[in-house]
C-alpha atoms as a PDB file:
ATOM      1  CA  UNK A   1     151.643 -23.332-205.722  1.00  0.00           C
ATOM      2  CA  UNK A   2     155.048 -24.079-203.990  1.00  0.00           C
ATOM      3  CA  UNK A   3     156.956 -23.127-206.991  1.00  0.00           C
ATOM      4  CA  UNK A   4     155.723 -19.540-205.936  1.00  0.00           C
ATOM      5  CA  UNK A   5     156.546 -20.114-202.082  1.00  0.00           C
ATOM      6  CA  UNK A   6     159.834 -21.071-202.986  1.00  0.00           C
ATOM      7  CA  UNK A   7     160.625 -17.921-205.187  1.00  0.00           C
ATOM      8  CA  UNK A   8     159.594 -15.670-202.552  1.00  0.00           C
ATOM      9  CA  UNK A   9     161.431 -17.577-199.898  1.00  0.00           C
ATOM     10  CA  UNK A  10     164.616 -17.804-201.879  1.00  0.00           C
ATOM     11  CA  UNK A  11     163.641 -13.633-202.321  1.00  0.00           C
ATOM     12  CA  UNK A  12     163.456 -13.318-198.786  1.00  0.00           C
ATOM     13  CA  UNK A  13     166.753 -14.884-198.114  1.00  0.00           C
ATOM     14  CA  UNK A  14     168.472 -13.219-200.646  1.00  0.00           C
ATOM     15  CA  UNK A  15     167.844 -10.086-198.550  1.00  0.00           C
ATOM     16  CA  UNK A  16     168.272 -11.877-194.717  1.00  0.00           C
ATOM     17  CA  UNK A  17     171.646 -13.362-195.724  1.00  0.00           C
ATOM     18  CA  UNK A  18     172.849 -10.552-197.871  1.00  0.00           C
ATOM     19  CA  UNK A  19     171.407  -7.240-196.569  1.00  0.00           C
ATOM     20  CA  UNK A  20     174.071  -4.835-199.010  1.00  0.00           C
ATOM     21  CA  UNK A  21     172.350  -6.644-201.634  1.00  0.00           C
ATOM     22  CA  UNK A  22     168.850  -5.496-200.337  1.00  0.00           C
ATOM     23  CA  UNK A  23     168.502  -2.592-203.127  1.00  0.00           C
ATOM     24  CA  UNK A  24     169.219  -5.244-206.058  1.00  0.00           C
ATOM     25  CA  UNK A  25     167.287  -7.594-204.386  1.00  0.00           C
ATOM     26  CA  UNK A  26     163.970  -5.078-203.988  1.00  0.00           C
ATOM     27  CA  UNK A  27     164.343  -4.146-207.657  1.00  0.00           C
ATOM     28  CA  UNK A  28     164.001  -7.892-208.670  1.00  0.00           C
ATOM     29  CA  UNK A  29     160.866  -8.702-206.650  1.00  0.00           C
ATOM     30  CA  UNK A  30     159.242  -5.989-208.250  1.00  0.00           C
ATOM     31  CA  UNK A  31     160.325  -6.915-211.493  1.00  0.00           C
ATOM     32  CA  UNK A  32     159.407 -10.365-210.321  1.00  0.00           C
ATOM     33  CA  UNK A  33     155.971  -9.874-209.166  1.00  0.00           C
ATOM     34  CA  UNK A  34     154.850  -7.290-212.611  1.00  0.00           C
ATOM     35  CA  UNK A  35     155.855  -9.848-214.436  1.00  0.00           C
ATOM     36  CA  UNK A  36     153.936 -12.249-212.696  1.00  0.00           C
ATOM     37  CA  UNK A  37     151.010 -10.179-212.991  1.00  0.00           C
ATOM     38  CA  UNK A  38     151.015  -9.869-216.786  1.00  0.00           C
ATOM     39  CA  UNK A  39     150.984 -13.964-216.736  1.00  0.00           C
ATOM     40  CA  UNK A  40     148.445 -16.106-218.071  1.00  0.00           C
ATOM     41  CA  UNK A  41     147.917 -18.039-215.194  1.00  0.00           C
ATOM     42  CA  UNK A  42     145.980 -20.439-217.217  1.00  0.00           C
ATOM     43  CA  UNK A  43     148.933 -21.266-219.539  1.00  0.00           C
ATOM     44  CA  UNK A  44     151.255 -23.825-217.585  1.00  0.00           C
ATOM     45  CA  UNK A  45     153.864 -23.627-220.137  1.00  0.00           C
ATOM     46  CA  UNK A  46     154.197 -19.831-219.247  1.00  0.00           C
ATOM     47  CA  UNK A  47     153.950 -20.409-215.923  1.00  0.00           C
ATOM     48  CA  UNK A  48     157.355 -23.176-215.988  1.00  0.00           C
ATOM     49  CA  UNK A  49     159.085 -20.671-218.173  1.00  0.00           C
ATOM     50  CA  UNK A  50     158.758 -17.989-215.264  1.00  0.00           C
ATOM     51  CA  UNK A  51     159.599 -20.251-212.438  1.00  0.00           C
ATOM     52  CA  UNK A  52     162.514 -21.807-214.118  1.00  0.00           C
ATOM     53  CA  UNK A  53     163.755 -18.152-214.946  1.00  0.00           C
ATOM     54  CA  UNK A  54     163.526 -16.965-211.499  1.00  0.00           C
ATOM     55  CA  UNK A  55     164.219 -19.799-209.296  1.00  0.00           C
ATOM     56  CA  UNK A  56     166.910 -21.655-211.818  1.00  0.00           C
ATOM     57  CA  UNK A  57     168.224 -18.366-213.691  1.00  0.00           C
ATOM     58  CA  UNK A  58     167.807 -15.502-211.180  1.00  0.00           C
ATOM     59  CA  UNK A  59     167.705 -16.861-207.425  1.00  0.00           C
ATOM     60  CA  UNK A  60     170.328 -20.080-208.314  1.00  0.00           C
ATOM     61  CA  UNK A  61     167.662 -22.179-206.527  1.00  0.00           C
ATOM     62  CA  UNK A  62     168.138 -26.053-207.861  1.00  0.00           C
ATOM     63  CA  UNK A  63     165.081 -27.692-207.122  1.00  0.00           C
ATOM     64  CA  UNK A  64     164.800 -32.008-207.346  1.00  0.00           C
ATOM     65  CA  UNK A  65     163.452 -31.956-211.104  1.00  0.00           C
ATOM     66  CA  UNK A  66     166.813 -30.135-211.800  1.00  0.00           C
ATOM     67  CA  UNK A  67     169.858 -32.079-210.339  1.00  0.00           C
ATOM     68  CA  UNK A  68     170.795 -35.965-211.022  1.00  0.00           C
ATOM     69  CA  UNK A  69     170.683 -38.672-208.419  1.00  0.00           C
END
């Protein structure tokens, strides 16, 4: 699932290129990952409501699906 790779990359980096952010940053993968684990992993409409929260909303990640040509 890249969309997963890319939210814990973009995590990752958060903390690599801002390490006085590391605190907020730790808080929000573990907020991150218990609300991954209360997903239905079966329900892809859930699933794109999470990833577009984190990586669009949270992590300001703009992937190809989001920005114009």
């Amino acid at each position: 699932m890249l969309s997963l790779y890319l939210q814990w990359a973009a995590f990752t980096d958060w903390v690599e290129l801002k390490p006085e952010e590391e605190p907020e940053a730790s808080r929000e993968m573990v907020r991150a990952a218990r609300q991954w684990l209360a997903l239905d992993l079966t329900n892809d409409a859930a699933l794109d409501r999470y990833f577009d929260h984190w990586l669009q909303g949270i992590l300001s990640y703009a992937s190809d699906r989001n920005q114009s040509t």
